[in-house]
PDB file of N, CA and C in Angstrom:
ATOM      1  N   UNK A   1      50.406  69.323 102.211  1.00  0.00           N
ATOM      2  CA  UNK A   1      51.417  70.289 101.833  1.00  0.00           C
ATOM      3  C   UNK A   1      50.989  71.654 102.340  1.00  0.00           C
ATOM      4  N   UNK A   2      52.105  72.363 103.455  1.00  0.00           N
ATOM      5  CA  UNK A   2      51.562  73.718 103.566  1.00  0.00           C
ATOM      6  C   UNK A   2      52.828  74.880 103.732  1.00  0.00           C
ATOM      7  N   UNK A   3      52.535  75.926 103.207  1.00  0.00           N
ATOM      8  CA  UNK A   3      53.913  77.005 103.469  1.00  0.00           C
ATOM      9  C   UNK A   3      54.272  77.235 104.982  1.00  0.00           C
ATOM     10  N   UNK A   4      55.626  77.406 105.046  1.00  0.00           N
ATOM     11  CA  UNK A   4      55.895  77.036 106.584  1.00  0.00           C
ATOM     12  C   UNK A   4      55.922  78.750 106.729  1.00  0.00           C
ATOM     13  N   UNK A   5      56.938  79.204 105.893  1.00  0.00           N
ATOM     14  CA  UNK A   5      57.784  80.731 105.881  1.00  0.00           C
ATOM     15  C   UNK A   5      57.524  80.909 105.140  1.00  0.00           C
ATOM     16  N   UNK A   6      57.665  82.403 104.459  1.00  0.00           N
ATOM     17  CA  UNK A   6      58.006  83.313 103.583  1.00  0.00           C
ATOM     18  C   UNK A   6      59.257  84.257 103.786  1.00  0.00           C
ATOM     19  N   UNK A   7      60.270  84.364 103.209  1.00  0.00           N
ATOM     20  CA  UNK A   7      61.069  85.649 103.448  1.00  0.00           C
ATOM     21  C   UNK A   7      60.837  86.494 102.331  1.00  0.00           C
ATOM     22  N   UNK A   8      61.551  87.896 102.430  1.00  0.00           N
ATOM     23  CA  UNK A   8      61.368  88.799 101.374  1.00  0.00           C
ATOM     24  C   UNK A   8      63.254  89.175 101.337  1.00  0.00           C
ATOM     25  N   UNK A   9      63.296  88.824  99.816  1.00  0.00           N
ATOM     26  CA  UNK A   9      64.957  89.470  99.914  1.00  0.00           C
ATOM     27  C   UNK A   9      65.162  90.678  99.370  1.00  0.00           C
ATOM     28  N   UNK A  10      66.251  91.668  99.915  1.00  0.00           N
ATOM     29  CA  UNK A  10      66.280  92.603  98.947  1.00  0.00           C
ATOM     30  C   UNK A  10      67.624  92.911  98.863  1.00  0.00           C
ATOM     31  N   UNK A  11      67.925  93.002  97.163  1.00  0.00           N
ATOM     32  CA  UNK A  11      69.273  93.357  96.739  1.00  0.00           C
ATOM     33  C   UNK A  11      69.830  94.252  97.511  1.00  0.00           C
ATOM     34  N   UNK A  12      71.158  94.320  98.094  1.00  0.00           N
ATOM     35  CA  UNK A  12      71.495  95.721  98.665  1.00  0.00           C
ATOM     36  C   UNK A  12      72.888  95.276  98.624  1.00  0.00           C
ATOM     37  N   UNK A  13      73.894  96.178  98.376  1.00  0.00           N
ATOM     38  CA  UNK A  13      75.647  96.357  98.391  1.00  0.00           C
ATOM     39  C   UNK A  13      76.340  96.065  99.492  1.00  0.00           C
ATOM     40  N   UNK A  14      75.187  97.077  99.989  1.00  0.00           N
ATOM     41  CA  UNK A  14      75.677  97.341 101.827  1.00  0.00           C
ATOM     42  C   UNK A  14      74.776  96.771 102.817  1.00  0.00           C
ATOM     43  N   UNK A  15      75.272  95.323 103.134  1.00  0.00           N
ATOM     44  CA  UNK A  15      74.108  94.826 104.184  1.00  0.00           C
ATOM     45  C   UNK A  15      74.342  95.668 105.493  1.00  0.00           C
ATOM     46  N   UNK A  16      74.970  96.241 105.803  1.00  0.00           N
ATOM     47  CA  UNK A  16      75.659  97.210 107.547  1.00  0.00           C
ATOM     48  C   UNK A  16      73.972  98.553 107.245  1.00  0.00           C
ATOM     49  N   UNK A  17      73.987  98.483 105.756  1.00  0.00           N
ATOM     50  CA  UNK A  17      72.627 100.182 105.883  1.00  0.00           C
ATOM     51  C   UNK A  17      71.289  99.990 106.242  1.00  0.00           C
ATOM     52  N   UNK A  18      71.064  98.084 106.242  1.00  0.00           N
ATOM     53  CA  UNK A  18      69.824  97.603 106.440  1.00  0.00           C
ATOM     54  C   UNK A  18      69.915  97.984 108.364  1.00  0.00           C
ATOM     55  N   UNK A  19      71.281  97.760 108.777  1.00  0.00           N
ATOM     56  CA  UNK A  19      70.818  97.990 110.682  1.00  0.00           C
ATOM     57  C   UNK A  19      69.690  99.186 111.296  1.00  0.00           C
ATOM     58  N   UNK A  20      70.219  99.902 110.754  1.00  0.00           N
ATOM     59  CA  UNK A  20      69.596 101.696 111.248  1.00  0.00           C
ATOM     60  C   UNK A  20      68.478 101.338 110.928  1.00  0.00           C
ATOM     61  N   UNK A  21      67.546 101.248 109.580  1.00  0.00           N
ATOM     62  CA  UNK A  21      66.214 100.821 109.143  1.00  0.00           C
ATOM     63  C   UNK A  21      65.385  99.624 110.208  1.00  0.00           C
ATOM     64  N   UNK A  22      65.687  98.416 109.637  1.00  0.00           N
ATOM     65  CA  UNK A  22      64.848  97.355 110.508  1.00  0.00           C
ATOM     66  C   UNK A  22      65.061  97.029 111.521  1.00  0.00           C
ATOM     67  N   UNK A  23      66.388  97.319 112.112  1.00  0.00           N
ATOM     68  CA  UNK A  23      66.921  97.344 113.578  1.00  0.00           C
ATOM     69  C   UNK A  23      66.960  98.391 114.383  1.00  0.00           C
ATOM     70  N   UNK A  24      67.544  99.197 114.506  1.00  0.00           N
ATOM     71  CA  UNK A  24      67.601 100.273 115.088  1.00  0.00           C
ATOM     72  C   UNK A  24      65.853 100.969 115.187  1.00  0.00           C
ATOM     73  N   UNK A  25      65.486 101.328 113.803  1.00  0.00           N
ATOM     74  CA  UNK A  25      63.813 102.043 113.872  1.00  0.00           C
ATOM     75  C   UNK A  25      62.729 101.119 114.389  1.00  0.00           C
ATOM     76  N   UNK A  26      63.119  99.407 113.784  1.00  0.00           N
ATOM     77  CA  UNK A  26      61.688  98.534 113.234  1.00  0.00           C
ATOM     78  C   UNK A  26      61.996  98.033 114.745  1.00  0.00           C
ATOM     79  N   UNK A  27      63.368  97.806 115.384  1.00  0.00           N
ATOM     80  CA  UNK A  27      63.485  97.049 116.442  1.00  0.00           C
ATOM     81  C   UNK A  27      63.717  95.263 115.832  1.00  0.00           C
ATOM     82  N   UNK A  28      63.874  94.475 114.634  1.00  0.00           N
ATOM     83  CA  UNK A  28      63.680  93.277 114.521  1.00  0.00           C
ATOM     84  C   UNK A  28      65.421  93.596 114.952  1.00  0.00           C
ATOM     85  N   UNK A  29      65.581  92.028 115.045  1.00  0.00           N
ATOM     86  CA  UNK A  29      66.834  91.419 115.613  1.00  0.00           C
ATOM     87  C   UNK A  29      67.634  90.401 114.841  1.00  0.00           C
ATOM     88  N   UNK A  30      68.830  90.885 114.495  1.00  0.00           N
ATOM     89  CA  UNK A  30      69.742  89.624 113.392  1.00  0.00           C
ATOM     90  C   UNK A  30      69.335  88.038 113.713  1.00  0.00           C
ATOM     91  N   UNK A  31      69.019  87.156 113.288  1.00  0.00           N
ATOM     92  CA  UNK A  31      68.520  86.034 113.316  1.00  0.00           C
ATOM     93  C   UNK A  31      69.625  84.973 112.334  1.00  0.00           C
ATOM     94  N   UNK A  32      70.126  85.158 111.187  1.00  0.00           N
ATOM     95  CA  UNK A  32      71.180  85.137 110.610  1.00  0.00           C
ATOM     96  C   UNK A  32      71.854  85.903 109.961  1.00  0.00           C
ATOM     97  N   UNK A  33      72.845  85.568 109.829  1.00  0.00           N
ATOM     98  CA  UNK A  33      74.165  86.485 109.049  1.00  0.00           C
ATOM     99  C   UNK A  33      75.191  85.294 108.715  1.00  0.00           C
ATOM    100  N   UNK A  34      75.142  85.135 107.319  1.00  0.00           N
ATOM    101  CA  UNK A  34      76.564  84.503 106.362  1.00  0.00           C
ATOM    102  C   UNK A  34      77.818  85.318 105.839  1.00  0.00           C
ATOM    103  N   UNK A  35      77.339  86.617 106.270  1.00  0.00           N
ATOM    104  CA  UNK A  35      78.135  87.619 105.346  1.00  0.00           C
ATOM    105  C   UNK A  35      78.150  88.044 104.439  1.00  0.00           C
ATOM    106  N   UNK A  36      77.411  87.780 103.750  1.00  0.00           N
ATOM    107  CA  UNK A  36      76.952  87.949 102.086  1.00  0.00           C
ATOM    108  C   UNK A  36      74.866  88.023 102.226  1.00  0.00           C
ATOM    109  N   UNK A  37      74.474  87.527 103.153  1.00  0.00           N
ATOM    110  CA  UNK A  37      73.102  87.723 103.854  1.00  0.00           C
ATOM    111  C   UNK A  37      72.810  87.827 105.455  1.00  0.00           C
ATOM    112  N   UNK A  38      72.272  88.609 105.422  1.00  0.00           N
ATOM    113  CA  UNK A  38      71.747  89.102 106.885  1.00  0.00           C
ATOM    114  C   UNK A  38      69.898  89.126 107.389  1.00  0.00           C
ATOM    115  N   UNK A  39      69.594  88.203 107.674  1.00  0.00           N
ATOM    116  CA  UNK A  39      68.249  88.573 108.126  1.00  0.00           C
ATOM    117  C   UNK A  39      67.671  89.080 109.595  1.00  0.00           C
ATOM    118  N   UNK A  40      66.726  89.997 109.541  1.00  0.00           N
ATOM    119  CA  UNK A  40      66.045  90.563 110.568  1.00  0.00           C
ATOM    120  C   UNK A  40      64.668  89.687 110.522  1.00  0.00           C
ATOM    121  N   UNK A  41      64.831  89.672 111.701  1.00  0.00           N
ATOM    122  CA  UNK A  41      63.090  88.837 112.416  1.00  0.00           C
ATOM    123  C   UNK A  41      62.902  89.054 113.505  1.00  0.00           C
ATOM    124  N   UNK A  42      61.577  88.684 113.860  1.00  0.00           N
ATOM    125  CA  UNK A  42      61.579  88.484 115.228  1.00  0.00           C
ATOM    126  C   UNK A  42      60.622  87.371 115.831  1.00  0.00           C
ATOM    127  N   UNK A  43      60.032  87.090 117.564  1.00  0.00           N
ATOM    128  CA  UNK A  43      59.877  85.739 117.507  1.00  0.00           C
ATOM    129  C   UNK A  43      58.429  85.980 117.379  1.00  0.00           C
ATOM    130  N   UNK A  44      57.844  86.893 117.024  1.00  0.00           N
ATOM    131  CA  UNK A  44      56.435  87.492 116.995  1.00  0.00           C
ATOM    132  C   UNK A  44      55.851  86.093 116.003  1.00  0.00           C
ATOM    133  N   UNK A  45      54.750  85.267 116.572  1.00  0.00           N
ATOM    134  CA  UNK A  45      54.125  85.155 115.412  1.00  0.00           C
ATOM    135  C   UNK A  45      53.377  85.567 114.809  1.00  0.00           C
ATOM    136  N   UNK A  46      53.588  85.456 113.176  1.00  0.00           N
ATOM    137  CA  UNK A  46      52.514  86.358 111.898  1.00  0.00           C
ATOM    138  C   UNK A  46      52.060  85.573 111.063  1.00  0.00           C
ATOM    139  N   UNK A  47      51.354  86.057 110.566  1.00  0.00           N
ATOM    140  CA  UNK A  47      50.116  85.243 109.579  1.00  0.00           C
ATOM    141  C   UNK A  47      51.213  85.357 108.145  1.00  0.00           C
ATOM    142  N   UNK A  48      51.007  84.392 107.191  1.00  0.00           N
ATOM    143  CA  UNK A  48      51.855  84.244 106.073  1.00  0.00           C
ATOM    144  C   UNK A  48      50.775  84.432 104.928  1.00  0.00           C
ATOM    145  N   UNK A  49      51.334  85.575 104.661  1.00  0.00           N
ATOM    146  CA  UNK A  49      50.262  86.224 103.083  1.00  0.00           C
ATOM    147  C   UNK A  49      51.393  87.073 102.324  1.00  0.00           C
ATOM    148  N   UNK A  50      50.904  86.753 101.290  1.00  0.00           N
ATOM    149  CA  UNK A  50      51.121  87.525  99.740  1.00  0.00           C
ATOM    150  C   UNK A  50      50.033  88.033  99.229  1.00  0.00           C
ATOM    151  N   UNK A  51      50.354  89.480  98.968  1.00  0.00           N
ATOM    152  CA  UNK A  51      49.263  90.358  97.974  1.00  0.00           C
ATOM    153  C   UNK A  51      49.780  90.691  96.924  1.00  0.00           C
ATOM    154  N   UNK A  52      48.522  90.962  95.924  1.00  0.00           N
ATOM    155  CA  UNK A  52      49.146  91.378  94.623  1.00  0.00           C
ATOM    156  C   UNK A  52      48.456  92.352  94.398  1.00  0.00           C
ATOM    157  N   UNK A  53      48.632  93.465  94.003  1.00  0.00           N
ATOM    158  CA  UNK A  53      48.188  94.545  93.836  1.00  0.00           C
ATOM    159  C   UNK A  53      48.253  95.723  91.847  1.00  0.00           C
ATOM    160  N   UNK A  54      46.953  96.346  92.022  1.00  0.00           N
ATOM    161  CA  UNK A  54      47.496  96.901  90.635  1.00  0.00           C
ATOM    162  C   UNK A  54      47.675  98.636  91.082  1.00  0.00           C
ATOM    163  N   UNK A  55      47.790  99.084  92.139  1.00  0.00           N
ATOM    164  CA  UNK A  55      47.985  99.874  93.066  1.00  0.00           C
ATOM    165  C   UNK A  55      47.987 100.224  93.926  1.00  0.00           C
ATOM    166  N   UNK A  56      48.478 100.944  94.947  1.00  0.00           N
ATOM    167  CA  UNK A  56      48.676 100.892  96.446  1.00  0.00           C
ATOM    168  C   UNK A  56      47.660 101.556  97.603  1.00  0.00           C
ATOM    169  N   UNK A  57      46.761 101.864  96.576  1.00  0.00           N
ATOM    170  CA  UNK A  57      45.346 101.806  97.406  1.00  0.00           C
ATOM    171  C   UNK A  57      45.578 103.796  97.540  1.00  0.00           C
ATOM    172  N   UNK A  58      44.384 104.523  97.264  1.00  0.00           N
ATOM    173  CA  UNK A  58      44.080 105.795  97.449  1.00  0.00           C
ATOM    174  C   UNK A  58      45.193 106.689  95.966  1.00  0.00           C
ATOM    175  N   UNK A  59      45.052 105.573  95.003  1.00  0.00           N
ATOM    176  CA  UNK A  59      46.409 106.068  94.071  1.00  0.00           C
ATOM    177  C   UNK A  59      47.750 106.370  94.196  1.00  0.00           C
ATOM    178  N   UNK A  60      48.342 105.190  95.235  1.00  0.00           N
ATOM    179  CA  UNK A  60      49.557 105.559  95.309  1.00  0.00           C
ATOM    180  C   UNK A  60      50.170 104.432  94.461  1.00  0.00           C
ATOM    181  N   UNK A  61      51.437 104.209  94.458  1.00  0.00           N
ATOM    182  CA  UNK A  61      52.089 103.412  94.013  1.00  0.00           C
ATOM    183  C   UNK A  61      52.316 102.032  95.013  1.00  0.00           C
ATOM    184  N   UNK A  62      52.247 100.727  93.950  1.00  0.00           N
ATOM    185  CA  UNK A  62      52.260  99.580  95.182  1.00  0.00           C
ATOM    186  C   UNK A  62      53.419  99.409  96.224  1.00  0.00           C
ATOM    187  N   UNK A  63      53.420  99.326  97.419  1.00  0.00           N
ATOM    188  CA  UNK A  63      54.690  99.074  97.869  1.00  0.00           C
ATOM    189  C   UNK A  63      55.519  98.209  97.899  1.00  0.00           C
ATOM    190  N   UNK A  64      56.837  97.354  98.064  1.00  0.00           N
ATOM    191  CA  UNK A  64      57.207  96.522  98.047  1.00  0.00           C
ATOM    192  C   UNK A  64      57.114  95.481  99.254  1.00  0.00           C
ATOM    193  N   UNK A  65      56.929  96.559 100.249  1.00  0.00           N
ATOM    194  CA  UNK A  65      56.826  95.521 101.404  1.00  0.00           C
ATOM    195  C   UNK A  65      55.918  96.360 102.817  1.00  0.00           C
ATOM    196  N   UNK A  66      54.970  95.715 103.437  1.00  0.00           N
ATOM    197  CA  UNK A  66      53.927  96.666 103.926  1.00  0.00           C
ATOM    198  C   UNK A  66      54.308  96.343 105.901  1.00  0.00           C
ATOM    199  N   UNK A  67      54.404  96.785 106.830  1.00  0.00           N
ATOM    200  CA  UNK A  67      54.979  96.432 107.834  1.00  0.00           C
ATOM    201  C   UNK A  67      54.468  96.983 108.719  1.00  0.00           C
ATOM    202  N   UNK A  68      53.468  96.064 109.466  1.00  0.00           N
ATOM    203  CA  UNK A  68      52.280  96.511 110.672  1.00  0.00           C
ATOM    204  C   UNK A  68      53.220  96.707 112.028  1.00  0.00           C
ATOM    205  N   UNK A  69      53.146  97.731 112.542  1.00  0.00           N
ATOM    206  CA  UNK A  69      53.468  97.728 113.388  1.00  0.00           C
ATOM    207  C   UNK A  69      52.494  98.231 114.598  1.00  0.00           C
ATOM    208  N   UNK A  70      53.354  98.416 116.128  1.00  0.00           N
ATOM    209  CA  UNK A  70      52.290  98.468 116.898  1.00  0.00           C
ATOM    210  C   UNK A  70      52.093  99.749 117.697  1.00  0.00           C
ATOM    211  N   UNK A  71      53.052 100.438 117.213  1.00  0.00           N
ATOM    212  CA  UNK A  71      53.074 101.914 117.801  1.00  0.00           C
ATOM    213  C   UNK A  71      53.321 102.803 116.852  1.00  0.00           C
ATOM    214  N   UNK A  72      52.146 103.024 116.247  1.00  0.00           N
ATOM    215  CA  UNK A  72      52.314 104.043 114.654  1.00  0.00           C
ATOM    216  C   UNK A  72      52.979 104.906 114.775  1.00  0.00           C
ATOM    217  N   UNK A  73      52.926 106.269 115.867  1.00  0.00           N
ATOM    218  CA  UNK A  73      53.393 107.568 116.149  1.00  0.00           C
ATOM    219  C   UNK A  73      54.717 107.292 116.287  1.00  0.00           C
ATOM    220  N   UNK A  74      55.091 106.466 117.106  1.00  0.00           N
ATOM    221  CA  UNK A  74      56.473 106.612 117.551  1.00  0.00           C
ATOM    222  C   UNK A  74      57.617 105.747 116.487  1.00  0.00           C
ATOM    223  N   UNK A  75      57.150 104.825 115.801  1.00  0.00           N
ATOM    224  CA  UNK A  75      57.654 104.583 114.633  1.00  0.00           C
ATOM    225  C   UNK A  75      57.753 105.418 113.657  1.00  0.00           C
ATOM    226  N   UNK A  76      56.752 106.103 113.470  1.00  0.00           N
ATOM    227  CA  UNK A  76      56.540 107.515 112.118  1.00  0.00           C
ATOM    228  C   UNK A  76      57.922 108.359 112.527  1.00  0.00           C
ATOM    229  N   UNK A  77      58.024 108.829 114.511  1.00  0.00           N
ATOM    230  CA  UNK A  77      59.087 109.329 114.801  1.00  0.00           C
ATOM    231  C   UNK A  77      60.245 109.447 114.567  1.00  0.00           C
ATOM    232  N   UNK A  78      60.385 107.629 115.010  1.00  0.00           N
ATOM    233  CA  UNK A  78      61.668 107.235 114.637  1.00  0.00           C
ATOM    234  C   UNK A  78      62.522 107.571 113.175  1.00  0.00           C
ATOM    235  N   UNK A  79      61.027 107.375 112.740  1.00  0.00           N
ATOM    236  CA  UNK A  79      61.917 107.552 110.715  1.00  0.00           C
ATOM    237  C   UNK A  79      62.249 108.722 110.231  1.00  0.00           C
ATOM    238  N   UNK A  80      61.429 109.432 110.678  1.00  0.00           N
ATOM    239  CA  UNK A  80      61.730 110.632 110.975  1.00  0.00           C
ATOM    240  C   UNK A  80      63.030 111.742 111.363  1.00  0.00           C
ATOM    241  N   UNK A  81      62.922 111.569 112.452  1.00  0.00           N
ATOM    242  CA  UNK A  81      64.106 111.632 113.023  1.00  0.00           C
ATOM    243  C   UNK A  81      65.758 110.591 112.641  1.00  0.00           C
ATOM    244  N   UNK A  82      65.585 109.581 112.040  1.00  0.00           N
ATOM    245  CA  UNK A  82      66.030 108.722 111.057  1.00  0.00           C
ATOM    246  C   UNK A  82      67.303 109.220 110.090  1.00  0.00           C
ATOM    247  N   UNK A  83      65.670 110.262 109.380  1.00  0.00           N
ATOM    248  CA  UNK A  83      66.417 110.656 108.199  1.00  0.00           C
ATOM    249  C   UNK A  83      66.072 110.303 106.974  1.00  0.00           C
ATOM    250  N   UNK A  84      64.797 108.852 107.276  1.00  0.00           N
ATOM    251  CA  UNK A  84      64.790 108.515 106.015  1.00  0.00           C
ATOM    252  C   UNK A  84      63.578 109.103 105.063  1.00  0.00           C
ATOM    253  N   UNK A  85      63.568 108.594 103.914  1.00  0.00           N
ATOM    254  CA  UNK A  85      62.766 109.504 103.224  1.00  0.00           C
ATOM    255  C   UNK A  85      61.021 108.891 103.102  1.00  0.00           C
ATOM    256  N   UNK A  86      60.169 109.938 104.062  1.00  0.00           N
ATOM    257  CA  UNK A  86      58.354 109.696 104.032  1.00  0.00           C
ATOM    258  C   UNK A  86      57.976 110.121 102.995  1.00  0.00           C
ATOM    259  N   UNK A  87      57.697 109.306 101.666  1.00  0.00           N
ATOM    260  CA  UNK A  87      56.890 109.364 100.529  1.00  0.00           C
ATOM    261  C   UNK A  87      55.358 109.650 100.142  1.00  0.00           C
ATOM    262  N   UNK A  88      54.869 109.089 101.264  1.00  0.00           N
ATOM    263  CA  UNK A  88      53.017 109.007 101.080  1.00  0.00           C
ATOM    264  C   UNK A  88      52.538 109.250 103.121  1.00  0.00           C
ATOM    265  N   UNK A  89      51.774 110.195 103.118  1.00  0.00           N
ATOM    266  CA  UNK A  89      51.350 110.170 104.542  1.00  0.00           C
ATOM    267  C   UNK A  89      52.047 110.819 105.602  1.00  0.00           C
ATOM    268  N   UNK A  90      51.913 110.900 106.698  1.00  0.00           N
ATOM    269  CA  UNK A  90      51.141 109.607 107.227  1.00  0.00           C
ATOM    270  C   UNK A  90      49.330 110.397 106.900  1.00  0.00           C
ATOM    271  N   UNK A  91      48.638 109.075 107.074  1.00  0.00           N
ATOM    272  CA  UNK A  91      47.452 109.147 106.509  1.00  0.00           C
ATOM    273  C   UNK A  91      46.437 108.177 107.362  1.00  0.00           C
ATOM    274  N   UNK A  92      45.346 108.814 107.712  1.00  0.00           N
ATOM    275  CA  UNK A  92      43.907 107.409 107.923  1.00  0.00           C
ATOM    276  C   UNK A  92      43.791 107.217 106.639  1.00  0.00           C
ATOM    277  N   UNK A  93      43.357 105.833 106.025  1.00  0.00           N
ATOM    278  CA  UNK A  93      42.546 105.516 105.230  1.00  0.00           C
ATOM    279  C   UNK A  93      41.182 104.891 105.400  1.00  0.00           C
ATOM    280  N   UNK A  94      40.515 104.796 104.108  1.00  0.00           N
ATOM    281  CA  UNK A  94      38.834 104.461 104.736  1.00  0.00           C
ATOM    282  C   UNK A  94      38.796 103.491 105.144  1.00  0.00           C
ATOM    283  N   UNK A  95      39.986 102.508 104.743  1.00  0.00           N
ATOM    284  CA  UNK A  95      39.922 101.163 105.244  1.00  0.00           C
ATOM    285  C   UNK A  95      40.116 100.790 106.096  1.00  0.00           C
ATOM    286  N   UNK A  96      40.483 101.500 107.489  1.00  0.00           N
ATOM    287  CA  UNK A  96      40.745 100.785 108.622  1.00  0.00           C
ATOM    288  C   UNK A  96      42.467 101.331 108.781  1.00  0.00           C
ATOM    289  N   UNK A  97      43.114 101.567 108.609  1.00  0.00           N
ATOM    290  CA  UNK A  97      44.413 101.735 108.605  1.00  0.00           C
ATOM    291  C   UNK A  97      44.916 103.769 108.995  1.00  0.00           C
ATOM    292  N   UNK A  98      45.843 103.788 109.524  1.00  0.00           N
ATOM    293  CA  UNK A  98      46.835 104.524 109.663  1.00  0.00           C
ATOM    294  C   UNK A  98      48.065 104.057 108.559  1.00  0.00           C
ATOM    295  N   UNK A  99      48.714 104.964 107.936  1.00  0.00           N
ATOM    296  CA  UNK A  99      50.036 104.405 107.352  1.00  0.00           C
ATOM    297  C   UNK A  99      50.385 105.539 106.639  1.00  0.00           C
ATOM    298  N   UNK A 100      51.920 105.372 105.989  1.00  0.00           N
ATOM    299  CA  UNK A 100      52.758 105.783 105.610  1.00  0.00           C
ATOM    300  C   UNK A 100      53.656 105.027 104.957  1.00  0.00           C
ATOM    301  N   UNK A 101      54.098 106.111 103.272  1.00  0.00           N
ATOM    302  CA  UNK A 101      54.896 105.268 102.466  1.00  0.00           C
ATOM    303  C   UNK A 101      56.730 105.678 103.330  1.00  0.00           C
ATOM    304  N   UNK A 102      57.925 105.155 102.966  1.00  0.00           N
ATOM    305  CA  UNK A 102      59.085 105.264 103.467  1.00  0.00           C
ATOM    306  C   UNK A 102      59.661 104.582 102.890  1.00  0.00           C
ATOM    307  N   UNK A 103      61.292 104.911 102.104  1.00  0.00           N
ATOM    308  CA  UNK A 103      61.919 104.190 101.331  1.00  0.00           C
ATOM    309  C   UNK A 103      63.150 103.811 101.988  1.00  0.00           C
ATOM    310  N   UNK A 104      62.908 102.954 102.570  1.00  0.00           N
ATOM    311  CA  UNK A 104      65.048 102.115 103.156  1.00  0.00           C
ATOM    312  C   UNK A 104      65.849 101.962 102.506  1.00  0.00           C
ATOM    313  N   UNK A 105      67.252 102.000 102.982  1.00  0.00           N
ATOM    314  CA  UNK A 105      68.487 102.431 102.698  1.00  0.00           C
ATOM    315  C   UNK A 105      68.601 102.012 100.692  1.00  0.00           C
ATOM    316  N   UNK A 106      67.553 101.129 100.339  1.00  0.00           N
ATOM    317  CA  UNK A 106      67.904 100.360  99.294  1.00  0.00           C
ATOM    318  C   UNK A 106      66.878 100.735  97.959  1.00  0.00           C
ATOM    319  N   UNK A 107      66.355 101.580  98.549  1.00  0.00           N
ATOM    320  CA  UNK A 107      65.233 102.414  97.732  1.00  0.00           C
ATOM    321  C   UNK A 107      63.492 101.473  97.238  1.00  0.00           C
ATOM    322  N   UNK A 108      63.537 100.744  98.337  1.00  0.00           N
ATOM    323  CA  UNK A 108      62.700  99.847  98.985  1.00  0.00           C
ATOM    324  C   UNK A 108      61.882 100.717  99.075  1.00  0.00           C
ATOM    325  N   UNK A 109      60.233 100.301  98.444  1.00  0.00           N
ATOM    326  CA  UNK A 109      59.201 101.309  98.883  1.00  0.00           C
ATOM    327  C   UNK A 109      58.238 100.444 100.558  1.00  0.00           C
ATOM    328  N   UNK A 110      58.407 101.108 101.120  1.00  0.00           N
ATOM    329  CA  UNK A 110      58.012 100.075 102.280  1.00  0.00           C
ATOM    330  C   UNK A 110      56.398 100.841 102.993  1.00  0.00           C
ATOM    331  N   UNK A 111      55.211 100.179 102.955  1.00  0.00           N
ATOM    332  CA  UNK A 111      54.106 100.511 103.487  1.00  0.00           C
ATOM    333  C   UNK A 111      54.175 100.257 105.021  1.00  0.00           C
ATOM    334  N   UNK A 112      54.551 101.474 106.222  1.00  0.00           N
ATOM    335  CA  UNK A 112      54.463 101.499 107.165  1.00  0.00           C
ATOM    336  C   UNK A 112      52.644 101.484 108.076  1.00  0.00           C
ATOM    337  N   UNK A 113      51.969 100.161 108.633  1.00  0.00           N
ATOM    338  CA  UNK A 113      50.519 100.916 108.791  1.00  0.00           C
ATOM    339  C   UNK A 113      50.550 100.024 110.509  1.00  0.00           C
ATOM    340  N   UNK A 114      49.411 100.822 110.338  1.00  0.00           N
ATOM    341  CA  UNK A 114      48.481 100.167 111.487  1.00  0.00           C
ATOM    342  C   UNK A 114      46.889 100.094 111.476  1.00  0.00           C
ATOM    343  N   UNK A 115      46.450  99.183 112.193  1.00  0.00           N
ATOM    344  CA  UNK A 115      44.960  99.352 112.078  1.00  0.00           C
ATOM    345  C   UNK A 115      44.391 100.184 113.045  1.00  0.00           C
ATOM    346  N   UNK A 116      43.362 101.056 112.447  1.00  0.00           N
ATOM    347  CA  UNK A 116      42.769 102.145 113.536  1.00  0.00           C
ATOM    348  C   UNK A 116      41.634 101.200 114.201  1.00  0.00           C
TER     349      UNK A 116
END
């Protein structure tokens, strides 16, 4: 027996406010759409983990969803320029990481990082 996937769902009214966020900034690509759900992916493969946390590391608050990407600066840009709202950072931490907190259209706390 082994986990194949993981998805992460998140409540939202307006699936059209998730485009600008994970599409437009993150770059993932509609993969399905029922109309009532829409998922972004892409064909990247990733390692399948769950963390649990009792805070988000340097005293922040935990995030809901943490999202490595591969060009820190120009992603930070994008969100930026976006519109949307940077909560925590951007920041080195001692641990190895670059990152930044950012909340999507759905008030999603989302951990933007990279490894330094």
């Amino acid at each position: 027996m082994g986990v194949l996937r993981m998805v992460t769902n998140i409540q939202a009214e307006n699936l059209e406010a998730a485009k600008k966020f994970y599409s437009d900034v993150l770059g993932l690509s509609i993969i399905m759409d029922h109309g009532w759900i829409t998922t972004y992916g892409s064909d990247a493969e990733m390692a399948v983990q769950i963390s649990f946390a009792t805070q988000g590391g340097s005293g922040t608050d935990v995030p809901n969803l943490s999202i490595e990407v591969d060009d820190f600066e120009e992603t930070l840009f994008k969100m930026k320029d976006a519109g949307f709202n940077i909560t925590y950072g951007p920041t080195k931490e001692p641990w190895g990481v670059q990152r930044f907190y950012v909340q999507d259209p759905f008030g999603t706390l989302v951990n933007i990082l990279a490894h330094t």
